[in-house]
ModelCIF file with pLDDT and N, C-alpha, C, O atoms, coordinates in Angstrom:
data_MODEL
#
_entry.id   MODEL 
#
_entity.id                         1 
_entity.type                       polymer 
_entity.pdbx_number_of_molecules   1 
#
_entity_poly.entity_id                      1 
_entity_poly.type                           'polypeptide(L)' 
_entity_poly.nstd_linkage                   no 
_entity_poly.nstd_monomer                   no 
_entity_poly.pdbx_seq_one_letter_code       
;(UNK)(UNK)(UNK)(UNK)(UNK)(UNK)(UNK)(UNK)(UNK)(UNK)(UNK)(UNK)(UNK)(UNK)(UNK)(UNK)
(UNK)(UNK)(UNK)(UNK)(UNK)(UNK)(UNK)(UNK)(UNK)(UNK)(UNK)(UNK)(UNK)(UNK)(UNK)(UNK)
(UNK)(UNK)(UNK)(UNK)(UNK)(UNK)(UNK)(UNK)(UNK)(UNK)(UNK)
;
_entity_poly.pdbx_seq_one_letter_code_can   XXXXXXXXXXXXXXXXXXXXXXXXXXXXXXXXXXXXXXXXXXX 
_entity_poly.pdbx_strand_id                 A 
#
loop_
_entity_poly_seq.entity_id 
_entity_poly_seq.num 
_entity_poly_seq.mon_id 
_entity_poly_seq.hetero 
1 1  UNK n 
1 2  UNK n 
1 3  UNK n 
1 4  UNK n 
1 5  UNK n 
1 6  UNK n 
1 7  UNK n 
1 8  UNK n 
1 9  UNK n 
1 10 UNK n 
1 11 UNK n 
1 12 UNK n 
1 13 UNK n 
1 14 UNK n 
1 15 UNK n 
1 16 UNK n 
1 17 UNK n 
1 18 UNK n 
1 19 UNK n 
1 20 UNK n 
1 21 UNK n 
1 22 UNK n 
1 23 UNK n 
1 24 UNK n 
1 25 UNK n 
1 26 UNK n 
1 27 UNK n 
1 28 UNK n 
1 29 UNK n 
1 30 UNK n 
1 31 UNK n 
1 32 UNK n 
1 33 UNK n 
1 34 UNK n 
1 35 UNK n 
1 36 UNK n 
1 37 UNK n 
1 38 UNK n 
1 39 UNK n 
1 40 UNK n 
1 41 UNK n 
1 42 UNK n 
1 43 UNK n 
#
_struct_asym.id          A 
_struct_asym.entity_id   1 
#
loop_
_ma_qa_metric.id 
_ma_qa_metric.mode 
_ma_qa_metric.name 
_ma_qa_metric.software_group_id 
_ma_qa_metric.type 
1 global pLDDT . pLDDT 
2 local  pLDDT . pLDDT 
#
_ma_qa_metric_global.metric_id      1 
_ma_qa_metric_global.metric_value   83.28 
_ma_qa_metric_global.model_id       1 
_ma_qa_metric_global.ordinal_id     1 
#
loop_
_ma_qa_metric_local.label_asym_id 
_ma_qa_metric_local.label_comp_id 
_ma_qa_metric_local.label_seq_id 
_ma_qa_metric_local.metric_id 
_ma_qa_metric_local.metric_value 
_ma_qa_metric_local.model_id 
_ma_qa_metric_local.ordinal_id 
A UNK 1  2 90.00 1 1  
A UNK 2  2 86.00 1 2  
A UNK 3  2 81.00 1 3  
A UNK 4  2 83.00 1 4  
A UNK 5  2 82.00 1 5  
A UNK 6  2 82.00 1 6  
A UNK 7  2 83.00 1 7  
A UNK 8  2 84.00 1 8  
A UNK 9  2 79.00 1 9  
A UNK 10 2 76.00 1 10 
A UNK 11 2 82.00 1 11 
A UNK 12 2 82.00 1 12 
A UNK 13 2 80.00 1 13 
A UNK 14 2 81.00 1 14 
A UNK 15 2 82.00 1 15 
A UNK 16 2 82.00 1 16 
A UNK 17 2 83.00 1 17 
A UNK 18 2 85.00 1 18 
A UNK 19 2 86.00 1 19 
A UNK 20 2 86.00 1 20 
A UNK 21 2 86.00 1 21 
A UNK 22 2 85.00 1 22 
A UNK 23 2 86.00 1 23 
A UNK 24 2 88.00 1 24 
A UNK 25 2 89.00 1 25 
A UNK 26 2 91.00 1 26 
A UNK 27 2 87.00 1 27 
A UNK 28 2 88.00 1 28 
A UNK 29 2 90.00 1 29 
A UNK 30 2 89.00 1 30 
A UNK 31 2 88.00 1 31 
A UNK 32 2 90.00 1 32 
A UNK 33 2 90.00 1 33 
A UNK 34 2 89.00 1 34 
A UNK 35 2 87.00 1 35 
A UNK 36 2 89.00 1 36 
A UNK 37 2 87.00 1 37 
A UNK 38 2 85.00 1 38 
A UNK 39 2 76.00 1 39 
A UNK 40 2 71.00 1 40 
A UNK 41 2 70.00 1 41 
A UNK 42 2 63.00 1 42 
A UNK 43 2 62.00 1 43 
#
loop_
_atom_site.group_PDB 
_atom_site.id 
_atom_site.type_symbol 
_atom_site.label_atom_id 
_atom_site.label_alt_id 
_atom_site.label_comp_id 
_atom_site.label_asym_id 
_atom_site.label_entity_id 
_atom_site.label_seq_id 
_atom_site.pdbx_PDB_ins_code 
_atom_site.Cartn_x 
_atom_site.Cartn_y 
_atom_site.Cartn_z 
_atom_site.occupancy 
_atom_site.B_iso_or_equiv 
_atom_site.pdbx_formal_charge 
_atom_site.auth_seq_id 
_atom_site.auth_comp_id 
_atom_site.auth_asym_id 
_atom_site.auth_atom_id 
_atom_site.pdbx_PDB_model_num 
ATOM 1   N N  . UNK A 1 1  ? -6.859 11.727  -5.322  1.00 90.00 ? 1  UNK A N  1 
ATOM 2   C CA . UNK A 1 1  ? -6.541 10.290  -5.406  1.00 90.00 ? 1  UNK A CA 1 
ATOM 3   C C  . UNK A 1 1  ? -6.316 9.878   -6.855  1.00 90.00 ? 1  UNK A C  1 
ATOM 4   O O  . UNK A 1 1  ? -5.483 9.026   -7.163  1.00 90.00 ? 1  UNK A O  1 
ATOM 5   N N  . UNK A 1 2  ? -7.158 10.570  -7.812  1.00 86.00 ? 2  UNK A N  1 
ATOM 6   C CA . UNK A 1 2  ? -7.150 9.761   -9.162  1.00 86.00 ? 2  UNK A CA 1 
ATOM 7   C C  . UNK A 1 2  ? -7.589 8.678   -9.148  1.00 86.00 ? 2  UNK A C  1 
ATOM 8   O O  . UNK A 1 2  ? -8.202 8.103   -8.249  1.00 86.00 ? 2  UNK A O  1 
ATOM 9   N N  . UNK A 1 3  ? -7.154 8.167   -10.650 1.00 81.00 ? 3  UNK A N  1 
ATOM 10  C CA . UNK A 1 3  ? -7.448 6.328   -10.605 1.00 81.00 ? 3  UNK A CA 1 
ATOM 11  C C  . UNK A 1 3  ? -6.959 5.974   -9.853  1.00 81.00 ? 3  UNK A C  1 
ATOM 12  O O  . UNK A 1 3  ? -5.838 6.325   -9.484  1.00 81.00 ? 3  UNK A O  1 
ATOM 13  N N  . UNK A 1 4  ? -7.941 4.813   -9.183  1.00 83.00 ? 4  UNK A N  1 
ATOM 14  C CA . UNK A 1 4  ? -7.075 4.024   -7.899  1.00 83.00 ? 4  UNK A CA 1 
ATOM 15  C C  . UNK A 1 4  ? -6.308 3.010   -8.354  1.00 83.00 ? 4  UNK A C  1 
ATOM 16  O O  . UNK A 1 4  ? -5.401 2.710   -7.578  1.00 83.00 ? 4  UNK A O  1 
ATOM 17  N N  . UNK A 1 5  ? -6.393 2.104   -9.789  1.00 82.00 ? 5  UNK A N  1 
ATOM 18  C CA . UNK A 1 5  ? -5.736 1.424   -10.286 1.00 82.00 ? 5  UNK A CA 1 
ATOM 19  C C  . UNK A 1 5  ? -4.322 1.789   -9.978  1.00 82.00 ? 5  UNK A C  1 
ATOM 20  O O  . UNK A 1 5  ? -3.629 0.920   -9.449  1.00 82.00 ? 5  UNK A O  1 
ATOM 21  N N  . UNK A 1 6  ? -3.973 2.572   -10.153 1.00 82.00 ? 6  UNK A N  1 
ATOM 22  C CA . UNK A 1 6  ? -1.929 2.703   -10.014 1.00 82.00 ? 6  UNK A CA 1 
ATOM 23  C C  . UNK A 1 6  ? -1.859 2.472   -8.910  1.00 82.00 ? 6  UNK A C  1 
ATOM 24  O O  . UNK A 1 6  ? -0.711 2.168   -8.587  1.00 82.00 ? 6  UNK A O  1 
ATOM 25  N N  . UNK A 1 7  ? -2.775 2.461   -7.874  1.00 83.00 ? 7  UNK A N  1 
ATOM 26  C CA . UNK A 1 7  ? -1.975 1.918   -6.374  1.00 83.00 ? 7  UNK A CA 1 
ATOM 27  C C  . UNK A 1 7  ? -2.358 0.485   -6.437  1.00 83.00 ? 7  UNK A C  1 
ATOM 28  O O  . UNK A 1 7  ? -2.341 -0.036  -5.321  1.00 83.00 ? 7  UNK A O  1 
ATOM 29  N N  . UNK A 1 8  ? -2.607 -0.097  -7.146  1.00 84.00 ? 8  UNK A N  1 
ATOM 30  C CA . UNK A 1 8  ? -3.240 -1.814  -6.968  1.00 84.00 ? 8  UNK A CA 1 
ATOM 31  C C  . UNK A 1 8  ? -1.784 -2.034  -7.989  1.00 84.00 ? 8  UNK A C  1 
ATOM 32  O O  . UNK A 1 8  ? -1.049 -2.883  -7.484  1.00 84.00 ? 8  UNK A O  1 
ATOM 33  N N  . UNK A 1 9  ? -1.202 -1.425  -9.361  1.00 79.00 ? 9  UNK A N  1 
ATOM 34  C CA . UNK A 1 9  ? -0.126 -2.026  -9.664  1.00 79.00 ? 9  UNK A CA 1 
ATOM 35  C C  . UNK A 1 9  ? 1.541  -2.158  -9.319  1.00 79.00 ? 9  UNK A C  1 
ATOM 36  O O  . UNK A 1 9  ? 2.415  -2.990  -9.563  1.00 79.00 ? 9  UNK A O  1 
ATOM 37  N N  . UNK A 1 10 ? 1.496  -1.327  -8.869  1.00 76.00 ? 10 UNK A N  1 
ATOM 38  C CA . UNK A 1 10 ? 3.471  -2.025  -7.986  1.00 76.00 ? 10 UNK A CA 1 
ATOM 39  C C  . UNK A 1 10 ? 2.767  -3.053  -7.230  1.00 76.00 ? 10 UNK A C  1 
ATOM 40  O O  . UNK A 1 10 ? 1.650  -2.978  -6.718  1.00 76.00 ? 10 UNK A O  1 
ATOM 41  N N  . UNK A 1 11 ? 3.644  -4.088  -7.238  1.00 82.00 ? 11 UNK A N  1 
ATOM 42  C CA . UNK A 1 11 ? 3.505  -5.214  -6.043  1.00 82.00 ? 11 UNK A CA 1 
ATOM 43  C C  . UNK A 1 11 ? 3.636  -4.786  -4.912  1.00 82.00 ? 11 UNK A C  1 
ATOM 44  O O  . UNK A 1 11 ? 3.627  -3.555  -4.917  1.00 82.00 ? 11 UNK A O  1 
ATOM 45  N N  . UNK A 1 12 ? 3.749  -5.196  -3.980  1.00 82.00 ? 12 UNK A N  1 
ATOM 46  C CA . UNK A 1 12 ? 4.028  -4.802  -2.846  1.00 82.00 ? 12 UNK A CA 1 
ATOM 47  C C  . UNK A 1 12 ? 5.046  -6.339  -2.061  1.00 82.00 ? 12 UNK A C  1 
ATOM 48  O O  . UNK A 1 12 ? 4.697  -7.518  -2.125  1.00 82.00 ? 12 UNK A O  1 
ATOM 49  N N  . UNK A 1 13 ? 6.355  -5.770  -1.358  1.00 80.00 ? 13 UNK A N  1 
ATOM 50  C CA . UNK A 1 13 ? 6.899  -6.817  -0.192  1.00 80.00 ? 13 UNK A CA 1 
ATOM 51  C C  . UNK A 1 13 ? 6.062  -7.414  0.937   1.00 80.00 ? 13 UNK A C  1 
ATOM 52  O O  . UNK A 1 13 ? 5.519  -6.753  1.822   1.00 80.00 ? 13 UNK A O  1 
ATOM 53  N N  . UNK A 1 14 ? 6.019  -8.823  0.794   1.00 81.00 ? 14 UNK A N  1 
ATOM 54  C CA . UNK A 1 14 ? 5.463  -9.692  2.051   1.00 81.00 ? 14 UNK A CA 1 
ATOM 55  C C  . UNK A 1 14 ? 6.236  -9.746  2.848   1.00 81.00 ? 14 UNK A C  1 
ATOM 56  O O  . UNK A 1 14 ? 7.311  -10.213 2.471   1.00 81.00 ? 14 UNK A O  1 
ATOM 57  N N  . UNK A 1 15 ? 6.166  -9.437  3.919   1.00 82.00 ? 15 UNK A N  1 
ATOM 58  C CA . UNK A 1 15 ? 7.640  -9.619  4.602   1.00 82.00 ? 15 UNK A CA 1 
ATOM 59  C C  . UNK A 1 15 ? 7.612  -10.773 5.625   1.00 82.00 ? 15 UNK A C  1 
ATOM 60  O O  . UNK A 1 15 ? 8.524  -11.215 6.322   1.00 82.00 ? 15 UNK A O  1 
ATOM 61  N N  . UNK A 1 16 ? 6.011  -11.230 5.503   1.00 82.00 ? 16 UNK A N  1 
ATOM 62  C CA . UNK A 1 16 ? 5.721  -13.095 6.377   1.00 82.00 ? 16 UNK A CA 1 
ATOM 63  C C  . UNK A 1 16 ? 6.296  -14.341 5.211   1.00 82.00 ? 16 UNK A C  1 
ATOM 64  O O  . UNK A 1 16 ? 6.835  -15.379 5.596   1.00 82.00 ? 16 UNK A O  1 
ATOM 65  N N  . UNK A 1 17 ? 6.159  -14.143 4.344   1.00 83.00 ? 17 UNK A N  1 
ATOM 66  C CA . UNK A 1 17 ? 6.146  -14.768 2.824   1.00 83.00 ? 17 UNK A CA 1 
ATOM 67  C C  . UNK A 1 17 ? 7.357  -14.334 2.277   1.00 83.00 ? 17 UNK A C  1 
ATOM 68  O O  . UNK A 1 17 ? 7.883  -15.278 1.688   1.00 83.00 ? 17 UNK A O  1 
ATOM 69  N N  . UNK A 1 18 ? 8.020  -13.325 2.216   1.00 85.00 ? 18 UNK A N  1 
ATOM 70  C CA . UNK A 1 18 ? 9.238  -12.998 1.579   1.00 85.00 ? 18 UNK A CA 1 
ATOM 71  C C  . UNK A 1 18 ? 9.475  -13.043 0.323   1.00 85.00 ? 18 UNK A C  1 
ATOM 72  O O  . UNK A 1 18 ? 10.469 -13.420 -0.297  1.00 85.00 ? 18 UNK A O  1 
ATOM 73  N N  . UNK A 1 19 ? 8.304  -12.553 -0.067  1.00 86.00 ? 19 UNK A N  1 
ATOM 74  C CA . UNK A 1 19 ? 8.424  -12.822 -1.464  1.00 86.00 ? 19 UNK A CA 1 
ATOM 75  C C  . UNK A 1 19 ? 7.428  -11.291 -2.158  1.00 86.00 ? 19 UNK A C  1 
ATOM 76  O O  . UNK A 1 19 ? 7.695  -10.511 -1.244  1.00 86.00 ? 19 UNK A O  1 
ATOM 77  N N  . UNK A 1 20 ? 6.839  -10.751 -2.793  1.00 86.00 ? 20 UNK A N  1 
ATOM 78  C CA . UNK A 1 20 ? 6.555  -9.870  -3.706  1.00 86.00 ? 20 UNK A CA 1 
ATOM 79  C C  . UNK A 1 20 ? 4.682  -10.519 -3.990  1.00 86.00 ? 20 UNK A C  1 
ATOM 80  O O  . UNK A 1 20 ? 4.457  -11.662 -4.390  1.00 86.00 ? 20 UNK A O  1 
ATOM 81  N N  . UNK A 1 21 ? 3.815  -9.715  -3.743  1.00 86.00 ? 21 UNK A N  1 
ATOM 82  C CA . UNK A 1 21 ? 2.673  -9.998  -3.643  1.00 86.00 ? 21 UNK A CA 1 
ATOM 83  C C  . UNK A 1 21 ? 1.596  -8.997  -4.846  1.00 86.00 ? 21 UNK A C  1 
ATOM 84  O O  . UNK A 1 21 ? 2.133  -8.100  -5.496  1.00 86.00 ? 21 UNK A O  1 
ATOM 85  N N  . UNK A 1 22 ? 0.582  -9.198  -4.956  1.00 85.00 ? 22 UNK A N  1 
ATOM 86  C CA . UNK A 1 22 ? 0.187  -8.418  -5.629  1.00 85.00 ? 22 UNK A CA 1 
ATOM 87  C C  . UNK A 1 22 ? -1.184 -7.313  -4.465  1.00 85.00 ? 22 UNK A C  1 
ATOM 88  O O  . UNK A 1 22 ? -1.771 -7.835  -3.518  1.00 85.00 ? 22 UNK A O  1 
ATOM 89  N N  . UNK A 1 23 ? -1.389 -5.867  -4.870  1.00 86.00 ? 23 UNK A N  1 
ATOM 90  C CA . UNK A 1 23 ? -1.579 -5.225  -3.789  1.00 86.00 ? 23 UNK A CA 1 
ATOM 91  C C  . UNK A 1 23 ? -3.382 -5.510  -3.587  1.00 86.00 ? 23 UNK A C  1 
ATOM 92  O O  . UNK A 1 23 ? -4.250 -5.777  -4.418  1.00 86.00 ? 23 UNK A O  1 
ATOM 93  N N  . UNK A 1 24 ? -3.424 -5.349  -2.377  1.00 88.00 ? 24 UNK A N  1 
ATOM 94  C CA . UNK A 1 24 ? -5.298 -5.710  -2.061  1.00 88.00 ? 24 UNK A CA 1 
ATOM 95  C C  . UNK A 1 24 ? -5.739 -4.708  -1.614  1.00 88.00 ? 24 UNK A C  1 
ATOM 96  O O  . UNK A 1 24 ? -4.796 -3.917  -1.645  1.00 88.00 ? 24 UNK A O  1 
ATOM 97  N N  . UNK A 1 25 ? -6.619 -4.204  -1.194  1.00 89.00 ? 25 UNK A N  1 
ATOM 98  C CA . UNK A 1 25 ? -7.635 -3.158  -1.335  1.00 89.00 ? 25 UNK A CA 1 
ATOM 99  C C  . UNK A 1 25 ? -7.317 -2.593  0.082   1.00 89.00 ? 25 UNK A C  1 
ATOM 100 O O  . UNK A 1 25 ? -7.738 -1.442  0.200   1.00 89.00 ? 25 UNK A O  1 
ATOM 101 N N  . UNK A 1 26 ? -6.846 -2.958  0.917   1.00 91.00 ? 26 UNK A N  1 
ATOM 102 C CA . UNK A 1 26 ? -6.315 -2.315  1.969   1.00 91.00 ? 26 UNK A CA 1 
ATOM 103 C C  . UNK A 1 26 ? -5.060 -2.213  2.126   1.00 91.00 ? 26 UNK A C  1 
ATOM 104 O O  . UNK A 1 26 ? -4.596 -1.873  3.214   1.00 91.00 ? 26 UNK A O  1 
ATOM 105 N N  . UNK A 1 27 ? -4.175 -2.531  0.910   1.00 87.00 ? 27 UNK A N  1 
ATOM 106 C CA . UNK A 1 27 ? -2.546 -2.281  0.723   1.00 87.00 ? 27 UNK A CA 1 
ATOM 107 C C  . UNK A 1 27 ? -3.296 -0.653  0.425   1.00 87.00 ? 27 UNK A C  1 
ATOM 108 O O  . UNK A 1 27 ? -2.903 0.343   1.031   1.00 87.00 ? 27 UNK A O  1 
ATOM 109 N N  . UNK A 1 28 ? -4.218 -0.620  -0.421  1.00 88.00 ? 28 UNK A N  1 
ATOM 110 C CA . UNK A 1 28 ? -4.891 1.119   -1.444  1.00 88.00 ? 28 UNK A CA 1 
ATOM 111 C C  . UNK A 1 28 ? -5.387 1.838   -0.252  1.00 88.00 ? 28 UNK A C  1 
ATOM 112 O O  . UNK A 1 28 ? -5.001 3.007   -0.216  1.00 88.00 ? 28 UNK A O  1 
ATOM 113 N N  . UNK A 1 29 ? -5.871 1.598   0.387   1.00 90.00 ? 29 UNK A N  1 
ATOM 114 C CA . UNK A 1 29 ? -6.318 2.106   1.615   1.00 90.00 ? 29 UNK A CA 1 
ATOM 115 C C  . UNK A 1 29 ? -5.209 2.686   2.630   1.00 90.00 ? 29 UNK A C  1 
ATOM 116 O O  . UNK A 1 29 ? -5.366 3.892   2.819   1.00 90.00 ? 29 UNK A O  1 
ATOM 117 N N  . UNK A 1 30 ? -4.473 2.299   3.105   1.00 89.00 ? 30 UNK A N  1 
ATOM 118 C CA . UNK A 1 30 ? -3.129 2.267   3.271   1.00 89.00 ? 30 UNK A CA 1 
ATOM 119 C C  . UNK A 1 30 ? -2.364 3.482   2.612   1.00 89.00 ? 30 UNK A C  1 
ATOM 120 O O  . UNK A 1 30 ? -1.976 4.401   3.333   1.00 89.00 ? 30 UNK A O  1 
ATOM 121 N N  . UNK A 1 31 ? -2.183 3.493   1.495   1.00 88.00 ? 31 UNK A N  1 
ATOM 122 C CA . UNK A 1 31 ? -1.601 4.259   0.346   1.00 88.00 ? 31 UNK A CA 1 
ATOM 123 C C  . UNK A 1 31 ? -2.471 5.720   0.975   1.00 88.00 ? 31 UNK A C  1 
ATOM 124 O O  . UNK A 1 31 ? -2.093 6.626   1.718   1.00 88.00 ? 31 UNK A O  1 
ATOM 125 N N  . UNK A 1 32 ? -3.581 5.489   0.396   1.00 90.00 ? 32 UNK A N  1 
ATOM 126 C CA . UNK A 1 32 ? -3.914 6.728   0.060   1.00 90.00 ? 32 UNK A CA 1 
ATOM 127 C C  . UNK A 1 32 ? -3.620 7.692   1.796   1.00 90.00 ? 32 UNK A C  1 
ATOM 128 O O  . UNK A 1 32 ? -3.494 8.877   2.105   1.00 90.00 ? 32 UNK A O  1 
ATOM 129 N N  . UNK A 1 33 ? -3.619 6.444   2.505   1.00 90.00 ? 33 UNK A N  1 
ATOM 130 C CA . UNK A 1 33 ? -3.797 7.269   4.240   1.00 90.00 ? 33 UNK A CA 1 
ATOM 131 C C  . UNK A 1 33 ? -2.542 8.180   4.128   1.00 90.00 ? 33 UNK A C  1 
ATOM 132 O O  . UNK A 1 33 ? -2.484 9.404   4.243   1.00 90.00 ? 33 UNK A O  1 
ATOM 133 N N  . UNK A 1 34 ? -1.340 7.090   3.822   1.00 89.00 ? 34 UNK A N  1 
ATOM 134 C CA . UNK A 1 34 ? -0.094 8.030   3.805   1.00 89.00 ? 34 UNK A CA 1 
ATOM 135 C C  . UNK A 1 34 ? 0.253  8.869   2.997   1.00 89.00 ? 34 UNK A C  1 
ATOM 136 O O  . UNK A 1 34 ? 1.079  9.758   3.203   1.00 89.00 ? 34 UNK A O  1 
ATOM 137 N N  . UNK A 1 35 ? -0.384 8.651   1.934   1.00 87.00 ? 35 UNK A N  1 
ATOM 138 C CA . UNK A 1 35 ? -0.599 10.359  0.864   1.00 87.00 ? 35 UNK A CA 1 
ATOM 139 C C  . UNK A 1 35 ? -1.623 11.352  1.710   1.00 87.00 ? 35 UNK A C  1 
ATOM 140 O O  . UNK A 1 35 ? -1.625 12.506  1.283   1.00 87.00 ? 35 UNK A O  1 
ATOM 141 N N  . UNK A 1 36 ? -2.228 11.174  2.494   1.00 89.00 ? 36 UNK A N  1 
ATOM 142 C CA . UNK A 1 36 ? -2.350 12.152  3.251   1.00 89.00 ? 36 UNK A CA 1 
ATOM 143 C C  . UNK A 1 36 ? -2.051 12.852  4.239   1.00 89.00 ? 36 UNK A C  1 
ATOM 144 O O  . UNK A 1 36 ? -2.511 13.792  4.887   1.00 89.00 ? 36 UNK A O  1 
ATOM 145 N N  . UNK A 1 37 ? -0.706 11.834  4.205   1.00 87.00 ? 37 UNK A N  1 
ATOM 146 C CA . UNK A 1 37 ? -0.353 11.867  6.015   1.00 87.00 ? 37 UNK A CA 1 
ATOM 147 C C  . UNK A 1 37 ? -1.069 11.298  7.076   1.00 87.00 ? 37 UNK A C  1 
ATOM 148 O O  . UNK A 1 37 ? -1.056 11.968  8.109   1.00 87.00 ? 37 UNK A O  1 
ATOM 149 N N  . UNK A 1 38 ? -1.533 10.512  7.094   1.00 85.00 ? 38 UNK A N  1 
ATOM 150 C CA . UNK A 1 38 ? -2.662 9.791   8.182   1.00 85.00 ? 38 UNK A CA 1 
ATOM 151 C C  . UNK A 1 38 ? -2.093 8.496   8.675   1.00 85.00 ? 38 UNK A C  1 
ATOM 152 O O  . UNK A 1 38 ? -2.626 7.387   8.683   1.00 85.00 ? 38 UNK A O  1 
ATOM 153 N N  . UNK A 1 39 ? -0.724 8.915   9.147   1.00 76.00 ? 39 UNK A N  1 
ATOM 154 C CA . UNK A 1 39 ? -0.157 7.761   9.313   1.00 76.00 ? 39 UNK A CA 1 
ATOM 155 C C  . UNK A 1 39 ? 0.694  8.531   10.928  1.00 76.00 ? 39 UNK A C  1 
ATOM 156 O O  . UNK A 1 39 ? 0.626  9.646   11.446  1.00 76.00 ? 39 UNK A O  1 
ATOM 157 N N  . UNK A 1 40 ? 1.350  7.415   11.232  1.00 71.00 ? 40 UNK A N  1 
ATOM 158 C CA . UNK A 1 40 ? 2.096  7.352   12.425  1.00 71.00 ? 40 UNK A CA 1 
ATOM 159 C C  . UNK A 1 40 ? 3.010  6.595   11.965  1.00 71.00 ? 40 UNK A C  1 
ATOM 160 O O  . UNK A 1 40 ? 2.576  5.537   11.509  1.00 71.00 ? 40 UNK A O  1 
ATOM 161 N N  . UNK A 1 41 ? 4.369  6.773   11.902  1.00 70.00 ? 41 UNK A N  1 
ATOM 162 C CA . UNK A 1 41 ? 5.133  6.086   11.726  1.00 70.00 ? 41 UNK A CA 1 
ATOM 163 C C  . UNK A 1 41 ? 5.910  5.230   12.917  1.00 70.00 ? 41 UNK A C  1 
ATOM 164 O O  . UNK A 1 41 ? 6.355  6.067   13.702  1.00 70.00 ? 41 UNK A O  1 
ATOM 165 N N  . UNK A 1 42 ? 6.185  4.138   13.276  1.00 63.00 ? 42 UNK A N  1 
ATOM 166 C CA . UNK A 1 42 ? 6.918  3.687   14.576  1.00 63.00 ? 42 UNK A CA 1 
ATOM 167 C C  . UNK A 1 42 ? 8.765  4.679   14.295  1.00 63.00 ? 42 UNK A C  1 
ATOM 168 O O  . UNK A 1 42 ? 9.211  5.307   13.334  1.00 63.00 ? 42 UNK A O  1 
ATOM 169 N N  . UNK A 1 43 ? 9.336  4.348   15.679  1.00 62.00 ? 43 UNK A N  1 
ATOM 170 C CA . UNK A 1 43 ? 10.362 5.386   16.703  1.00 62.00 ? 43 UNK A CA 1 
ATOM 171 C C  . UNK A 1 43 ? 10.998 3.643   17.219  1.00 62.00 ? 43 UNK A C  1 
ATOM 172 O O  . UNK A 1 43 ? 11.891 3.536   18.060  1.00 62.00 ? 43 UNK A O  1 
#
C-alpha cells in the first residue's frame, strides 16, 4: 500500500454533484480493494 496519503490526493469525480471532490477514507478503501483486485466490475 505505502503511504496512504497519495490515494487521498487526486480528487476524485462526483458524478451526483458533477463536479470534482476531494477523496474520503472510503474513496482509499476503495482504491486499495481494486489494487488488489477485490473488485467486481458491472457487465
Amino acid at each position: 500500500i505505502g503511504g496512504l496519503q497519495r490515494y487521498f490526493d487526486p480528487p476524485k469525480y462526483d458524478k451526483k454533484r458533477n463536479r470534482y471532490r476531494s477523496r474520503n477514507l472510503r474513496d482509499v478503501e476503495d482504491a486499495v480493494a481494486k489494487m488488489a483486485g477485490l473488485w467486481w466490475p458491472r457487465s
